[in-house]
N, C-alpha and C. Protein backbone atom coordinates (compact mmCIF):
# COMPACT_ATOMS: atom_id res chain seq x y z
N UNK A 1 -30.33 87.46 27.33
CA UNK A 1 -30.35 88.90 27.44
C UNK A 1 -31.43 89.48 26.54
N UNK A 2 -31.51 88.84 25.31
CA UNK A 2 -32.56 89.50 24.27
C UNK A 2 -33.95 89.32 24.27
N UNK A 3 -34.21 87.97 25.30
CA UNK A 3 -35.14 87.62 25.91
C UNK A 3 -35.74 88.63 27.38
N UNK A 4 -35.01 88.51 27.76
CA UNK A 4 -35.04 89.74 28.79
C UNK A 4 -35.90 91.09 28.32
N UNK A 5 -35.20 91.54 27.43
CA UNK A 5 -35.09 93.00 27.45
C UNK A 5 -36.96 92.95 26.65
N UNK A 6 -36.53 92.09 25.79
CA UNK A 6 -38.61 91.45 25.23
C UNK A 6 -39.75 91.29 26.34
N UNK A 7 -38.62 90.78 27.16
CA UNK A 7 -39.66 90.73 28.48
C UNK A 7 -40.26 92.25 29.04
N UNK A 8 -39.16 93.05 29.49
CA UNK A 8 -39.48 94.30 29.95
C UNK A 8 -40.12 95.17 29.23
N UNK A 9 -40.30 94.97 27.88
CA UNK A 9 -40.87 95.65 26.95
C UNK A 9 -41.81 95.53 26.88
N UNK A 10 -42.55 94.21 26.82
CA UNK A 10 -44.03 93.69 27.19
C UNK A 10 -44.32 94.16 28.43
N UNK A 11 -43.95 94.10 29.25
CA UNK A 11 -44.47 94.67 30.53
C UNK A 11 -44.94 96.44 30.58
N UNK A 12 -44.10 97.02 29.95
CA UNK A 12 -43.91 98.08 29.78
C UNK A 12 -45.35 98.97 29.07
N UNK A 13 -45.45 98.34 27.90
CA UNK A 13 -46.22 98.40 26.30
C UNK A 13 -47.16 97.08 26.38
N UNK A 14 -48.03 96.29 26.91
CA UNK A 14 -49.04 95.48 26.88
C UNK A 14 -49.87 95.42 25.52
N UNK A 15 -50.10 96.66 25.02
CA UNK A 15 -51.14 96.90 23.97
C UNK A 15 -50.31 96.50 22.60
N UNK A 16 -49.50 96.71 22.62
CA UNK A 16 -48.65 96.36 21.41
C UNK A 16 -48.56 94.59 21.16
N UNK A 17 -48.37 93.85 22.35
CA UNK A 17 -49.05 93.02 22.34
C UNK A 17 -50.13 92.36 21.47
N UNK A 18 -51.15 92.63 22.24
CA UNK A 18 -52.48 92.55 21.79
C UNK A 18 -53.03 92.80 20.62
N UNK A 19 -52.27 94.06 20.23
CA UNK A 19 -52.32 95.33 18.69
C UNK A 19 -51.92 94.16 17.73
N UNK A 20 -50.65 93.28 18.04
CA UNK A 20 -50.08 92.28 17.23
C UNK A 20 -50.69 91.12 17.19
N UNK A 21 -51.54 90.30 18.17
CA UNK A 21 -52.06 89.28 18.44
C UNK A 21 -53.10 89.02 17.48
N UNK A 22 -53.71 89.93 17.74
CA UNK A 22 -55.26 90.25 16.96
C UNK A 22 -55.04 90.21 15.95
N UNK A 23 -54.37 91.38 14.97
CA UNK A 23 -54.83 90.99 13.70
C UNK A 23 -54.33 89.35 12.92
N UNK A 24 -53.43 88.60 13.43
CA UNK A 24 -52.99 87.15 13.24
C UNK A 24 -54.09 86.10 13.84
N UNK A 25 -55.24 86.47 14.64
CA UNK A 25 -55.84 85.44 15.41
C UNK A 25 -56.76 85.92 14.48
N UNK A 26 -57.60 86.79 13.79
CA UNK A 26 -58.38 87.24 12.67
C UNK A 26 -58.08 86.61 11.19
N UNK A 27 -56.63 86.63 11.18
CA UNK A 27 -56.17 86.17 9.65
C UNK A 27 -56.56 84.34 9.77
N UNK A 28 -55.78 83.85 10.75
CA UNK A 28 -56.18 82.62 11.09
C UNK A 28 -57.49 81.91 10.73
N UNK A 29 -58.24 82.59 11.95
CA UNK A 29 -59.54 82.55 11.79
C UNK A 29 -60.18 82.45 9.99
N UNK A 30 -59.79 83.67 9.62
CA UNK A 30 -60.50 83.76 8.42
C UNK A 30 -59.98 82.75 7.02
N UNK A 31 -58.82 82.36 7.02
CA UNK A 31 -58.50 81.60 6.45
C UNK A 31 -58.91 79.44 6.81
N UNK A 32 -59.07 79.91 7.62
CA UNK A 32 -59.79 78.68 8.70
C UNK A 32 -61.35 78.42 7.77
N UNK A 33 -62.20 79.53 7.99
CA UNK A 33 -63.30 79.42 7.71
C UNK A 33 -63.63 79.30 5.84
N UNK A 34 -62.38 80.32 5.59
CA UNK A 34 -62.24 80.01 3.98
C UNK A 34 -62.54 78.69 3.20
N UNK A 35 -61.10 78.01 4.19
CA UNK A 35 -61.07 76.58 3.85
C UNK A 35 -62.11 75.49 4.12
N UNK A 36 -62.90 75.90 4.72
CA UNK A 36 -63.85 75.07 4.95
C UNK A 36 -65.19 74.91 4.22
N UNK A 37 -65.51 76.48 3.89
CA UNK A 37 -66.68 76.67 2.97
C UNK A 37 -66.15 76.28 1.84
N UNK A 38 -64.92 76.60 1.22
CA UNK A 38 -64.14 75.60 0.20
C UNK A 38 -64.35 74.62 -0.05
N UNK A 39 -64.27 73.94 1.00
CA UNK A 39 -64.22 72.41 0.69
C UNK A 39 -65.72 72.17 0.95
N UNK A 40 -66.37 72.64 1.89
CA UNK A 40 -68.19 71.98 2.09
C UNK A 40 -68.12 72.37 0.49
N UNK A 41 -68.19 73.76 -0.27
CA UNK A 41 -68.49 73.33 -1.65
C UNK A 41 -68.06 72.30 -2.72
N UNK A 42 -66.53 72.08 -2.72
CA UNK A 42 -65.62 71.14 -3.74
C UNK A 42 -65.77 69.96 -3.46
N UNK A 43 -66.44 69.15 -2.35
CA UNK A 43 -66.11 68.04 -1.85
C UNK A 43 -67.67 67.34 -2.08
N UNK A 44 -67.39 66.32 -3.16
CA UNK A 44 -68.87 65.78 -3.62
C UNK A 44 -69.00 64.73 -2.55
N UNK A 45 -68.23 64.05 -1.53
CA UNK A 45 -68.78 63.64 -0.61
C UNK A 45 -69.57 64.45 0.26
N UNK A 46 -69.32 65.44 0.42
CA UNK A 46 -70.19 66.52 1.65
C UNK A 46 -71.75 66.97 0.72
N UNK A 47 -71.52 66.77 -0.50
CA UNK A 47 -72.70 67.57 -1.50
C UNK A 47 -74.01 66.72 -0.99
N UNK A 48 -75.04 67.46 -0.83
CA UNK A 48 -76.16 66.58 -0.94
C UNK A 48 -77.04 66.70 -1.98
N UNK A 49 -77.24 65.81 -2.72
CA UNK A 49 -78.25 65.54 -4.02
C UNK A 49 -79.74 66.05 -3.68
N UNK A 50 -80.51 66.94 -4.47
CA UNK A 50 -81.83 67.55 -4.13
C UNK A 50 -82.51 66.39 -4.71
């Protein structure tokens, strides 16, 4: 039933959706990329010697 009624609501309101999606596929993202320039810096295997 509570599934349901989530259902009709989405149908209803689409943008709210999306409104919610986004800023979590952004946080993701950015914490994604965080970790990575993180580690290309911390990680003396990745370092290359000049």
């Amino acid at each position: 039933a509570i599934l349901n009624d989530g259902y009709n609501y989405i149908q209803q309101t689409p943008w709210l959706v999306v409104g919610g999606g986004i800023p979590i596929v952004l946080a993701t993202l950015g914490f994604t990329f965080l970790g990575e320039a993180l580690r290309d810096m911390f990680d003396p295997k990745l370092r290359k010697d000049l």
